[in-house]
N, C-alpha and C. Protein backbone atom coordinates (compact mmCIF):
# COMPACT_ATOMS: atom_id res chain seq x y z
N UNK A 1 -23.08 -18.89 -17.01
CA UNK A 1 -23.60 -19.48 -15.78
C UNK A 1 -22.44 -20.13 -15.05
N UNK A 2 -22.36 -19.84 -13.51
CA UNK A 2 -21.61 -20.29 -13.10
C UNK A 2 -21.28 -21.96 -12.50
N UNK A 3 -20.82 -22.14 -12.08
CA UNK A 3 -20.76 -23.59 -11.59
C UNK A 3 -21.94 -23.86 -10.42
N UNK A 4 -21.93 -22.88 -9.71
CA UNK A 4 -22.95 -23.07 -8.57
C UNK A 4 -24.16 -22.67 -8.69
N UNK A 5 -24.47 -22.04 -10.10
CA UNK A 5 -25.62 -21.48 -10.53
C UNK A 5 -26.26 -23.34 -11.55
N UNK A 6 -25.34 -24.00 -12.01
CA UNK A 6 -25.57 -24.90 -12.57
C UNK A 6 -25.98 -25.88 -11.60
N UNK A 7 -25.39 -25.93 -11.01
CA UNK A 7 -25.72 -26.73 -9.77
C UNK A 7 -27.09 -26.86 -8.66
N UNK A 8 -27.41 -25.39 -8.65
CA UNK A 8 -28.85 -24.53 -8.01
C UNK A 8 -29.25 -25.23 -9.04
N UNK A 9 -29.21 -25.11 -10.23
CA UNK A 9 -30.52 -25.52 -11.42
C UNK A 9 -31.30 -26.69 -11.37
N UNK A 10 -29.68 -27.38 -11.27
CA UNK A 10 -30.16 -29.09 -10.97
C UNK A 10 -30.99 -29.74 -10.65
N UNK A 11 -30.61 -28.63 -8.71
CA UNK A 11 -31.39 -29.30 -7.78
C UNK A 11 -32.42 -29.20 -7.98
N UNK A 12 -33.09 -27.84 -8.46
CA UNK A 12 -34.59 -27.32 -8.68
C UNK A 12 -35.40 -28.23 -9.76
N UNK A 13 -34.17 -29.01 -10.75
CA UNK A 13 -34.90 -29.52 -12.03
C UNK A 13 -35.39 -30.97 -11.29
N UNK A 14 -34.33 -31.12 -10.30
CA UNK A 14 -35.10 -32.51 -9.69
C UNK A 14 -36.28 -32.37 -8.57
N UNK A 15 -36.77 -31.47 -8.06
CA UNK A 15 -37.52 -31.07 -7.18
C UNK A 15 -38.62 -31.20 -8.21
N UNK A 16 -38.89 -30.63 -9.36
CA UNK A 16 -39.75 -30.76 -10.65
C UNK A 16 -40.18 -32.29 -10.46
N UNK A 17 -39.04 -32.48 -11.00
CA UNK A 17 -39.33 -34.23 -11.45
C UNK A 17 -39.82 -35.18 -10.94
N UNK A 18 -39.50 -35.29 -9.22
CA UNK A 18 -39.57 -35.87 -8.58
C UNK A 18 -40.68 -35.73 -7.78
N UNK A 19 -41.42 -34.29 -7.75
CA UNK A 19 -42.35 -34.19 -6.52
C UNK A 19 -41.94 -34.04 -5.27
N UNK A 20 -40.70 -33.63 -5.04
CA UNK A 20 -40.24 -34.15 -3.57
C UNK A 20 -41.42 -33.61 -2.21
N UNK A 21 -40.70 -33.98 -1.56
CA UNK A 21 -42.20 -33.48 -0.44
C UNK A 21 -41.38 -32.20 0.24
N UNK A 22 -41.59 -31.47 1.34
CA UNK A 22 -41.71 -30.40 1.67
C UNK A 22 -40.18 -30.45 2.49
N UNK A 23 -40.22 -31.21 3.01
CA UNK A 23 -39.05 -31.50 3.54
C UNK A 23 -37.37 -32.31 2.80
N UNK A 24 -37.88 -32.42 2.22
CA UNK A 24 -36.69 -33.12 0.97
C UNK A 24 -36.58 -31.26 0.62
N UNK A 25 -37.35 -30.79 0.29
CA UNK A 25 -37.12 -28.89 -0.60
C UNK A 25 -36.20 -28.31 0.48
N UNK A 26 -36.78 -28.14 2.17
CA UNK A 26 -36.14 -27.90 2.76
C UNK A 26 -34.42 -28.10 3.07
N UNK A 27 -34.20 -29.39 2.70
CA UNK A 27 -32.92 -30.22 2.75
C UNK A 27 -32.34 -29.72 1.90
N UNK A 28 -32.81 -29.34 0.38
CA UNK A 28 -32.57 -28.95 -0.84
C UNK A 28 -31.95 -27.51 -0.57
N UNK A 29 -32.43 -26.59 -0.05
CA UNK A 29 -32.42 -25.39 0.55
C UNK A 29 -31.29 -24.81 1.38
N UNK A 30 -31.34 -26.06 1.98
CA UNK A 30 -29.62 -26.36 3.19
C UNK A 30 -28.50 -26.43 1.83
N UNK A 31 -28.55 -26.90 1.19
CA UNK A 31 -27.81 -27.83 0.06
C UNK A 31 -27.16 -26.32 -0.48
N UNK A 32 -28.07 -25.48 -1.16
CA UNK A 32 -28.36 -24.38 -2.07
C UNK A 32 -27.20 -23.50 -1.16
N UNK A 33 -27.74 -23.69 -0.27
CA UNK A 33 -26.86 -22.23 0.86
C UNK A 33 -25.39 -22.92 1.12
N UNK A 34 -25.15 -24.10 1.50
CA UNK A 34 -23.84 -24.75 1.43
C UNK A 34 -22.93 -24.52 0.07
N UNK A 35 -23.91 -24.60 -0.96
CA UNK A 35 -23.13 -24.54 -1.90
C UNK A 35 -22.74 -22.75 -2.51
N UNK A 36 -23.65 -22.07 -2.13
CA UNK A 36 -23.30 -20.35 -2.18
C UNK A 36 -22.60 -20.11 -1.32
N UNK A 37 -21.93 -20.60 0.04
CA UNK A 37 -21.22 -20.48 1.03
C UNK A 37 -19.53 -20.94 0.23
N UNK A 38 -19.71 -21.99 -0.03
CA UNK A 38 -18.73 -22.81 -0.73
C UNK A 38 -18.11 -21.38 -2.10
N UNK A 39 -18.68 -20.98 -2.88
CA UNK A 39 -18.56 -20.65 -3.75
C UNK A 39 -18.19 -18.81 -3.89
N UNK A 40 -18.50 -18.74 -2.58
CA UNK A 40 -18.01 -17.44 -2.43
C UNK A 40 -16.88 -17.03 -1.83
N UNK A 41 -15.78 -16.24 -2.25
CA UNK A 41 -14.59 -16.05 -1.97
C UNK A 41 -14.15 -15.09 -0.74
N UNK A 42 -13.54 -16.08 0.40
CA UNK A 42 -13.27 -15.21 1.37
C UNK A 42 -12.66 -13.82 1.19
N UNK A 43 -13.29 -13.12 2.59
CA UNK A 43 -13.16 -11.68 2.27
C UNK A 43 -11.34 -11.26 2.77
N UNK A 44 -11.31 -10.62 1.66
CA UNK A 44 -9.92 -10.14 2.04
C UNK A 44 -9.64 -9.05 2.83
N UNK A 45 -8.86 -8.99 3.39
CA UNK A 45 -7.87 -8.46 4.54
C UNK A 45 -7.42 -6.99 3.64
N UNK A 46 -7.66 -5.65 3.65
CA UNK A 46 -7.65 -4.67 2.36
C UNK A 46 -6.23 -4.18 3.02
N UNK A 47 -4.65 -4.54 1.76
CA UNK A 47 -3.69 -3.93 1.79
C UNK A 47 -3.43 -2.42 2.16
N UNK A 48 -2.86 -2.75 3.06
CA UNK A 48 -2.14 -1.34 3.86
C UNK A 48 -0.71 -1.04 3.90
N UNK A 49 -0.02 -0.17 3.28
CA UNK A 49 1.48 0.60 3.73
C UNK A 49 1.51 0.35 5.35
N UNK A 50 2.49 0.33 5.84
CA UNK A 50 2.57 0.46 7.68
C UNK A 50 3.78 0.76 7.20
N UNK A 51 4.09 1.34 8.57
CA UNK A 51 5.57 1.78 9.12
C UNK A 51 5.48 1.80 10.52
N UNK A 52 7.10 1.78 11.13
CA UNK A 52 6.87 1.75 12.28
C UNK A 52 7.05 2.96 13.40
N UNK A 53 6.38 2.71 13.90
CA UNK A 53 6.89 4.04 15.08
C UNK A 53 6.36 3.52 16.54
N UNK A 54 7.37 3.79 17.45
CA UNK A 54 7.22 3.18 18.56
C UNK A 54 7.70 4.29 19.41
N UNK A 55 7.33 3.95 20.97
CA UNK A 55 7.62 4.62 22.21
C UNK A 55 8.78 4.00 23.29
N UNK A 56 9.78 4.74 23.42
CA UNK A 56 10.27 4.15 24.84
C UNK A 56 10.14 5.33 25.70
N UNK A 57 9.64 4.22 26.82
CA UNK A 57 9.53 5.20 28.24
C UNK A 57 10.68 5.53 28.52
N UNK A 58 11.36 6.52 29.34
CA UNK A 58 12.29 6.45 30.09
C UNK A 58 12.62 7.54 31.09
N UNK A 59 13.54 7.66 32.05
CA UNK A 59 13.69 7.78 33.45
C UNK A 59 14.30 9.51 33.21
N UNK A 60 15.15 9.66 31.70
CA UNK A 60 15.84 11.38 32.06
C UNK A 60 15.41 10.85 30.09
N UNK A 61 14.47 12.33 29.75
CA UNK A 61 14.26 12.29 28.80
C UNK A 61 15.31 12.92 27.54
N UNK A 62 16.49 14.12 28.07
CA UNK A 62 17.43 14.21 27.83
C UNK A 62 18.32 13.92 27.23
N UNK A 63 19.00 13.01 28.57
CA UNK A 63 19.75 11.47 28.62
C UNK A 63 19.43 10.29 27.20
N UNK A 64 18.48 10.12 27.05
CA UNK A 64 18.11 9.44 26.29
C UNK A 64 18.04 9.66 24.42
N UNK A 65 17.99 11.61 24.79
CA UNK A 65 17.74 12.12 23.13
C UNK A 65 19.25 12.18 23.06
N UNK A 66 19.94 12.31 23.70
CA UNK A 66 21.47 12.80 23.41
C UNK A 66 22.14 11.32 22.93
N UNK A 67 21.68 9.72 24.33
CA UNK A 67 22.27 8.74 22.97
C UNK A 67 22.15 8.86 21.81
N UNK A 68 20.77 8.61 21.79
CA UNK A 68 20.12 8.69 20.13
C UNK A 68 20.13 9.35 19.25
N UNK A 69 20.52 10.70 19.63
CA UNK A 69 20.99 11.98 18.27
C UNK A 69 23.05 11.86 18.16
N UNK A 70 23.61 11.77 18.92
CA UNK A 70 24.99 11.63 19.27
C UNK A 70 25.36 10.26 18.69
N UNK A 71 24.64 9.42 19.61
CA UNK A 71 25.83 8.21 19.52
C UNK A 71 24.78 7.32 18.03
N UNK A 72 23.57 7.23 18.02
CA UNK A 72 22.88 6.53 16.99
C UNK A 72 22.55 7.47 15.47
N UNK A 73 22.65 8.59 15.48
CA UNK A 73 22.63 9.89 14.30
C UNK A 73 21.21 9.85 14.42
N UNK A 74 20.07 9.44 15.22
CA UNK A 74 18.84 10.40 14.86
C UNK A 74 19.02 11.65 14.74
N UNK A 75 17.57 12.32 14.87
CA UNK A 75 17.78 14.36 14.40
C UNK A 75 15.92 14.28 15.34
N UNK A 76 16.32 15.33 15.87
CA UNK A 76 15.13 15.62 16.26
C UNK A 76 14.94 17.09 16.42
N UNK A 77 14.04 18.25 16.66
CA UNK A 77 13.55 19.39 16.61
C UNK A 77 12.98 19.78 18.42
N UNK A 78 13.20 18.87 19.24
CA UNK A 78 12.26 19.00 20.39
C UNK A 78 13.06 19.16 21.39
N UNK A 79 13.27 20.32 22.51
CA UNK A 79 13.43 20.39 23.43
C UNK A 79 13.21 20.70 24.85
N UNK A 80 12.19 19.44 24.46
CA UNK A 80 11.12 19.24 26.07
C UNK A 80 12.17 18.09 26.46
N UNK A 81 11.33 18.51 28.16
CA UNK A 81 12.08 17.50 28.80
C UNK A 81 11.23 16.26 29.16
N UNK A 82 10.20 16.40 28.53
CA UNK A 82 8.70 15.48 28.54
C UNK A 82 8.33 14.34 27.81
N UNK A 83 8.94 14.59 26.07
CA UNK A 83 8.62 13.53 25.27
C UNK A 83 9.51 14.57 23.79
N UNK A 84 10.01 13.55 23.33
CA UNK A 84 10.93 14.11 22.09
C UNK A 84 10.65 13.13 20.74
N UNK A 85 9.74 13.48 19.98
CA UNK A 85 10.21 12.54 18.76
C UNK A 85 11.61 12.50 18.01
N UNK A 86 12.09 11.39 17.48
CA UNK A 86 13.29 11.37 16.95
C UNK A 86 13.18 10.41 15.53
N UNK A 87 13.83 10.64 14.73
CA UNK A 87 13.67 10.32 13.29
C UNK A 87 15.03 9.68 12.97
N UNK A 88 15.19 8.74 12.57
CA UNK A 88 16.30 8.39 11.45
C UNK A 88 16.22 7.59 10.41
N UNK A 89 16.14 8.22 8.93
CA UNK A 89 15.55 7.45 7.72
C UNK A 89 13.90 7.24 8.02
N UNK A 90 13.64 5.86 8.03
CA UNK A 90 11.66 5.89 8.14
C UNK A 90 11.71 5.16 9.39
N UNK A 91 12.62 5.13 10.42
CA UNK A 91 12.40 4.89 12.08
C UNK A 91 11.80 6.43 12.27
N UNK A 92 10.67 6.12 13.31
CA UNK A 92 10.23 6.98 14.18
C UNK A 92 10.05 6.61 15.61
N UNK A 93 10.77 7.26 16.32
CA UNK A 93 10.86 6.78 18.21
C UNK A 93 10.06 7.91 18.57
N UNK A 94 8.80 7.93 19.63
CA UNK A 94 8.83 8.61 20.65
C UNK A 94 9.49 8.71 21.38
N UNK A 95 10.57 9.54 22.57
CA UNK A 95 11.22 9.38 23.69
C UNK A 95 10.31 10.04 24.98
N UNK A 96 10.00 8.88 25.92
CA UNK A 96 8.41 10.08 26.63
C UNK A 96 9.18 9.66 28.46
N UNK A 97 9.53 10.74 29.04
CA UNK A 97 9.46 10.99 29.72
C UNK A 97 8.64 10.06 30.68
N UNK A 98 9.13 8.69 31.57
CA UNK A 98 7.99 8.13 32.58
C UNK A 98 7.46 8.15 33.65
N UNK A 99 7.58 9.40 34.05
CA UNK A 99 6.83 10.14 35.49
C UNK A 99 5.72 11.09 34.76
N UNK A 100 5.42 11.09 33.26
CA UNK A 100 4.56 11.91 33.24
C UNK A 100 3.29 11.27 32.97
N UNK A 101 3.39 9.91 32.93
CA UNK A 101 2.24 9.07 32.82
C UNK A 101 1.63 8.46 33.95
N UNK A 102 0.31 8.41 33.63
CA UNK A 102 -0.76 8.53 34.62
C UNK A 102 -0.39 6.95 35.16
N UNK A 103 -0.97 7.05 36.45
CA UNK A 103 -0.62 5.84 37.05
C UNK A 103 -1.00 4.73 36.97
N UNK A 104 -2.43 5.14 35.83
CA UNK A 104 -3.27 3.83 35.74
C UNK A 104 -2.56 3.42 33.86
N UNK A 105 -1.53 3.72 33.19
CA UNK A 105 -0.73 3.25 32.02
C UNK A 105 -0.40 2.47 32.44
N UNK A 106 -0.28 1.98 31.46
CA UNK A 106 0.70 0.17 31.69
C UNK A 106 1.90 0.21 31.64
N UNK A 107 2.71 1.61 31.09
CA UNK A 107 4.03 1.52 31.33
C UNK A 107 4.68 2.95 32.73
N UNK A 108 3.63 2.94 33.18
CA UNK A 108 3.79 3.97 34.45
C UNK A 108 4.61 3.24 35.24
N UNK A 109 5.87 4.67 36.08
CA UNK A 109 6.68 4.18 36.89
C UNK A 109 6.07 2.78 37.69
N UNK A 110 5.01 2.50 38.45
CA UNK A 110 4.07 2.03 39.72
C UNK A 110 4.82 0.30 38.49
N UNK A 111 4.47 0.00 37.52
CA UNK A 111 4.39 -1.24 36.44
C UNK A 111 5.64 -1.41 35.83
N UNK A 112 6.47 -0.46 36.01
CA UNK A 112 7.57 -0.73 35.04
C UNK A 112 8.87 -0.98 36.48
N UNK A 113 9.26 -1.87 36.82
CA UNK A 113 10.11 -2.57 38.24
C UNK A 113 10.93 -3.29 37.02
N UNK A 114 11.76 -3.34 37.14
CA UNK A 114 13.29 -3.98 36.99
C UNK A 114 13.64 -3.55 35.35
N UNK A 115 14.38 -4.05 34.60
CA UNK A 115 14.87 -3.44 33.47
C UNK A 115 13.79 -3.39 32.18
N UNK A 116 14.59 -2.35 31.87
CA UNK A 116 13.57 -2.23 30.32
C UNK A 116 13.55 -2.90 29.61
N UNK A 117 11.99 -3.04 28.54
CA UNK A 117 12.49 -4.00 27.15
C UNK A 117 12.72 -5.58 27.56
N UNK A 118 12.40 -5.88 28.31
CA UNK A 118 12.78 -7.41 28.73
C UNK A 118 11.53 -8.28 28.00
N UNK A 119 12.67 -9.13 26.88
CA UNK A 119 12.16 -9.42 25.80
C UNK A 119 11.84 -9.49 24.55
N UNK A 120 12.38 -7.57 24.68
CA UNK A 120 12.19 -7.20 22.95
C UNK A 120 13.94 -6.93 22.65
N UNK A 121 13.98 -6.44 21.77
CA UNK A 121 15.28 -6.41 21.21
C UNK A 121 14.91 -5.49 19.57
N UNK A 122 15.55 -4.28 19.74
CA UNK A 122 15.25 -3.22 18.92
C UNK A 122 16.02 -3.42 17.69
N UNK A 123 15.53 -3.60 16.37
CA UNK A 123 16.81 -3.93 15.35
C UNK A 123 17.12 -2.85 14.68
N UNK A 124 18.35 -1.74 14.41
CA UNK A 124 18.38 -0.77 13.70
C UNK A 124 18.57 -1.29 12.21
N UNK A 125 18.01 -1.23 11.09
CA UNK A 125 19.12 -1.62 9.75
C UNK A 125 19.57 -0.34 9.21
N UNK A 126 21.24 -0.74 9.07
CA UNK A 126 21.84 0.78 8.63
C UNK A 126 22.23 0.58 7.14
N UNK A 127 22.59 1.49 6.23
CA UNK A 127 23.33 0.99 5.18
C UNK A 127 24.88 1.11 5.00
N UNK A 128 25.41 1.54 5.85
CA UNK A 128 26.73 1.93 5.58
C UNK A 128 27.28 1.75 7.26
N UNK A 129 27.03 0.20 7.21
CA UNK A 129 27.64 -0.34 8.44
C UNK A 129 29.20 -0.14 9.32
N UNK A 130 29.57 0.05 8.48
CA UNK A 130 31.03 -0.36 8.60
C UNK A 130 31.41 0.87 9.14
N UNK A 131 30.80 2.02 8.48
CA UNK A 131 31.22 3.65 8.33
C UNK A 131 30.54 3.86 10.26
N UNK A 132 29.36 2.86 10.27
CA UNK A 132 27.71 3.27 11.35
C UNK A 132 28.85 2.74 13.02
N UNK A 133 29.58 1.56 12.74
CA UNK A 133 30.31 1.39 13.34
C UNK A 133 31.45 1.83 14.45
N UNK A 134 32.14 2.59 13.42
CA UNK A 134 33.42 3.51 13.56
C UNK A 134 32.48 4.65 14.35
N UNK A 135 31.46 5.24 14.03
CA UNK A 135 31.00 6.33 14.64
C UNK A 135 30.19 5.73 15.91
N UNK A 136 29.38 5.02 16.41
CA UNK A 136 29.10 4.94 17.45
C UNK A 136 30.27 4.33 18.80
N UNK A 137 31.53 3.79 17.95
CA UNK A 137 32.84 3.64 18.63
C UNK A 137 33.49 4.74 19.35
N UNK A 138 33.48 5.98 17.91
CA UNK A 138 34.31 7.17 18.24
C UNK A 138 33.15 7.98 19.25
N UNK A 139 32.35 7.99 19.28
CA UNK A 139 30.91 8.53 20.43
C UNK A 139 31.38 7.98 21.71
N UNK A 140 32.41 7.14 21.82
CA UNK A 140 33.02 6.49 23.10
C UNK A 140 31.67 5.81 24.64
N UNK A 141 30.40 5.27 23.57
CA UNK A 141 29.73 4.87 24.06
C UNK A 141 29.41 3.43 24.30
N UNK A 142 29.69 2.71 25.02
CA UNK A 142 30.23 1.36 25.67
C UNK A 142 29.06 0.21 24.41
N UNK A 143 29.91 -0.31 23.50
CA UNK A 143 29.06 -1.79 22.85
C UNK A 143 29.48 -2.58 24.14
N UNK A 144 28.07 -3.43 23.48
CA UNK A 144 27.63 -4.60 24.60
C UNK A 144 28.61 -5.63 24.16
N UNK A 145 27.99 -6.18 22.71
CA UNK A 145 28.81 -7.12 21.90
C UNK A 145 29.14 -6.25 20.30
N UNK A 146 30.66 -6.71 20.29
CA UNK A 146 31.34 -6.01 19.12
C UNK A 146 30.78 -6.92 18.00
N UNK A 147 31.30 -6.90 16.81
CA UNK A 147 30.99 -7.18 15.63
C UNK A 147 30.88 -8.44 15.08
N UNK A 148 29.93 -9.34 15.08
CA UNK A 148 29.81 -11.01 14.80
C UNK A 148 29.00 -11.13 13.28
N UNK A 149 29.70 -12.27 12.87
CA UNK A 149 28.60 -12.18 11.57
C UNK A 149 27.94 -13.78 12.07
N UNK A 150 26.86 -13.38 12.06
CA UNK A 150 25.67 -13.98 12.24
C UNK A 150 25.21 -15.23 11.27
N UNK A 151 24.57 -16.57 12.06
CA UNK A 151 24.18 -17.38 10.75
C UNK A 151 23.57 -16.81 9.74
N UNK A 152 22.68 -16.52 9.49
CA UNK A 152 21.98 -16.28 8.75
C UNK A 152 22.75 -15.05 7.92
N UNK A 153 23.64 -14.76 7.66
CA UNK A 153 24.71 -14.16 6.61
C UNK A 153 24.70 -12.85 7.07
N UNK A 154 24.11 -11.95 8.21
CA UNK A 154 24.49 -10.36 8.50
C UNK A 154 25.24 -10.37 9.78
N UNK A 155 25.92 -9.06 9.36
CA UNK A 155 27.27 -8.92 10.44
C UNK A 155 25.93 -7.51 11.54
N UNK A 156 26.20 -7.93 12.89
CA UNK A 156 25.87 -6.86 13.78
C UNK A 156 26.39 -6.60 14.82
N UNK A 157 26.19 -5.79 16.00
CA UNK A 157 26.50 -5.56 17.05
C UNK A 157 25.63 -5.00 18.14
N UNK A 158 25.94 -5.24 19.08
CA UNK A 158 24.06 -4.60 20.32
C UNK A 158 25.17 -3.87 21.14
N UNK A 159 24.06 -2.84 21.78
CA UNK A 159 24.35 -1.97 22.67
C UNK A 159 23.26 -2.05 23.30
N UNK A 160 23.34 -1.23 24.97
CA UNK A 160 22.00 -1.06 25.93
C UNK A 160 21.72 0.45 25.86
N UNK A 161 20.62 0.79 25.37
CA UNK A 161 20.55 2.36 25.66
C UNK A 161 20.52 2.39 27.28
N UNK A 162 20.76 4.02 27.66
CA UNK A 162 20.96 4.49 28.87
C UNK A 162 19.54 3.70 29.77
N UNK A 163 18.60 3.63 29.13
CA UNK A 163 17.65 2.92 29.98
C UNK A 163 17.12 1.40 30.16
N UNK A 164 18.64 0.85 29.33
CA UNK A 164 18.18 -0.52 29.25
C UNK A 164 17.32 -1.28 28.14
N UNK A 165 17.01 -0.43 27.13
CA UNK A 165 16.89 -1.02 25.73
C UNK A 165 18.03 -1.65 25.09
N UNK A 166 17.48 -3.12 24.83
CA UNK A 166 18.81 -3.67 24.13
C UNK A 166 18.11 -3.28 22.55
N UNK A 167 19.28 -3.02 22.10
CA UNK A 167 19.22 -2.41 20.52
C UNK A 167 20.41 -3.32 19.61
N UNK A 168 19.79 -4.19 18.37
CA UNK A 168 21.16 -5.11 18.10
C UNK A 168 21.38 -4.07 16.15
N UNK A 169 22.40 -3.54 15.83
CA UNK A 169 22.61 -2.69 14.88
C UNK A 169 22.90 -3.50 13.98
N UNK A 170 22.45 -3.27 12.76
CA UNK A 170 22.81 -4.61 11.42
C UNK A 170 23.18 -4.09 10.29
N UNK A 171 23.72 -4.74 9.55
CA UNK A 171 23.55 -4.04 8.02
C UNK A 171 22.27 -4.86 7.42
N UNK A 172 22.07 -4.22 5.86
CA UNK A 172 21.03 -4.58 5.69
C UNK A 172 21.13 -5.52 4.69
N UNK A 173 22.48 -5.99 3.34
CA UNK A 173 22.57 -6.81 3.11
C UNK A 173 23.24 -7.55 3.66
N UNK A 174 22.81 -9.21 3.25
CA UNK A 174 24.01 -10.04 3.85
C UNK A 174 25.44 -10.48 2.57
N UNK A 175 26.38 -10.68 3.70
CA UNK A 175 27.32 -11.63 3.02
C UNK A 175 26.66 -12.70 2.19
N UNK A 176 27.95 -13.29 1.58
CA UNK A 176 27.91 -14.59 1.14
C UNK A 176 27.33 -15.62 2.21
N UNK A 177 26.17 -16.08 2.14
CA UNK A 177 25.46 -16.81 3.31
C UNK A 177 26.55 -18.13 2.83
N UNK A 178 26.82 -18.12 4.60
CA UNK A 178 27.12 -19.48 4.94
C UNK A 178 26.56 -20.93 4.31
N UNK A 179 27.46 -22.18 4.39
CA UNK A 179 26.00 -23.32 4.64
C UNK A 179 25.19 -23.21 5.64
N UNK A 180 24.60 -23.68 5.84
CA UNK A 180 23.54 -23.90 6.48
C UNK A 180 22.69 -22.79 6.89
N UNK A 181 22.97 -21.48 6.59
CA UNK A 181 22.47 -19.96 6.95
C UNK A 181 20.98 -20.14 7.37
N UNK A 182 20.65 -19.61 8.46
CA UNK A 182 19.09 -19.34 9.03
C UNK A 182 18.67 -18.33 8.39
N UNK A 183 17.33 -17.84 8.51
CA UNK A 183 17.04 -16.64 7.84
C UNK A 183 17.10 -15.77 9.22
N UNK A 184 17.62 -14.68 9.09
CA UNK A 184 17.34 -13.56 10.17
C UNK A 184 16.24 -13.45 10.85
N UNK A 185 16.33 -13.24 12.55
CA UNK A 185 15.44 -13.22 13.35
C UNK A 185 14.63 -12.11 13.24
């Protein structure tokens, strides 16, 4: 018997005893359900795998697969000029073309006025930084900011894709954390 089953008993053994009147049972009743409320274990939230995969709009759909297969090493199979998925490791990008969306999207040319991404900030994690480095250098494709090691103990660097995605590139372990090290944003 459980605790709240002992408890139900109680009340009922004093309802016996006492005679209570109709309204004391009622009260009793409130009591009963407070305490099965109490005693039952919130419902859980049922574990899920996720991964991510996201969309950037942009202006030459092209333009955009050639950073990202060239200068970032995605791989992709698609040569529309409409929308290109691109893969690297378990990143998945849509690249979609933004004149082909309807006008009533939320990221349709008519909604999307001044730069891209304002706000977000794309994090790549690579494992072989140093090597990830040298090659988007030798791609002779303009970094924003060169190589800082960061409080929180990882060394990175950002670039703007051709459409104004800021993208900040990391490794994925850190150094010897500093004092005072933050945890990564």
């Amino acid at each position: 018997m459980g605790d709240a089953d002992f408890r139900i008993a109680l009340l009922f053994a004093a309802m016996k005893v006492n005679r209570l009147s109709l309204l004391c049972a009622a009260a009793l009743l409130v009591v009963i359900a407070e305490i099965r409320a109490a005693d039952t274990p919130p419902a859980k939230t049922p574990e899920t795998a996720m991964a991510v995969r996201f969309e950037l709009f942009v202006k030459n759909c092209r333009a955009s697969v050639d950073f990202y297969t060239r200068v970032l090493g995605f791989s992709t199979d698609s040569t529309s000029d409409t929308y290109a998925p691109i893969r690297n490791g378990s990143v998945q990008i849509g690249i979609v073309l933004q004149g082909t969306l309807p006008k009533t999207h939320h990221f349709s040319p008519q909604n999307l006025q001044g730069p891209k991404g304002v706000g977000t900030e794309i994090v790549l994690e690579v494992d072989n930084f140093d090597a990830f480095y040298q090659h988007v250098l030798s791609s002779g494709y303009p970094v924003g900011e060169e190589v800082a090691l960061r409080l929180w103990g990882l060394r990175d660097f950002r670039l703007v894709d051709p459409d104004g995605y800021y993208l900040r590139i990391t490794e994925k372990k850190p150094r010897a954390q500093p004092a005072g090290a933050l945890a990564p944003p």
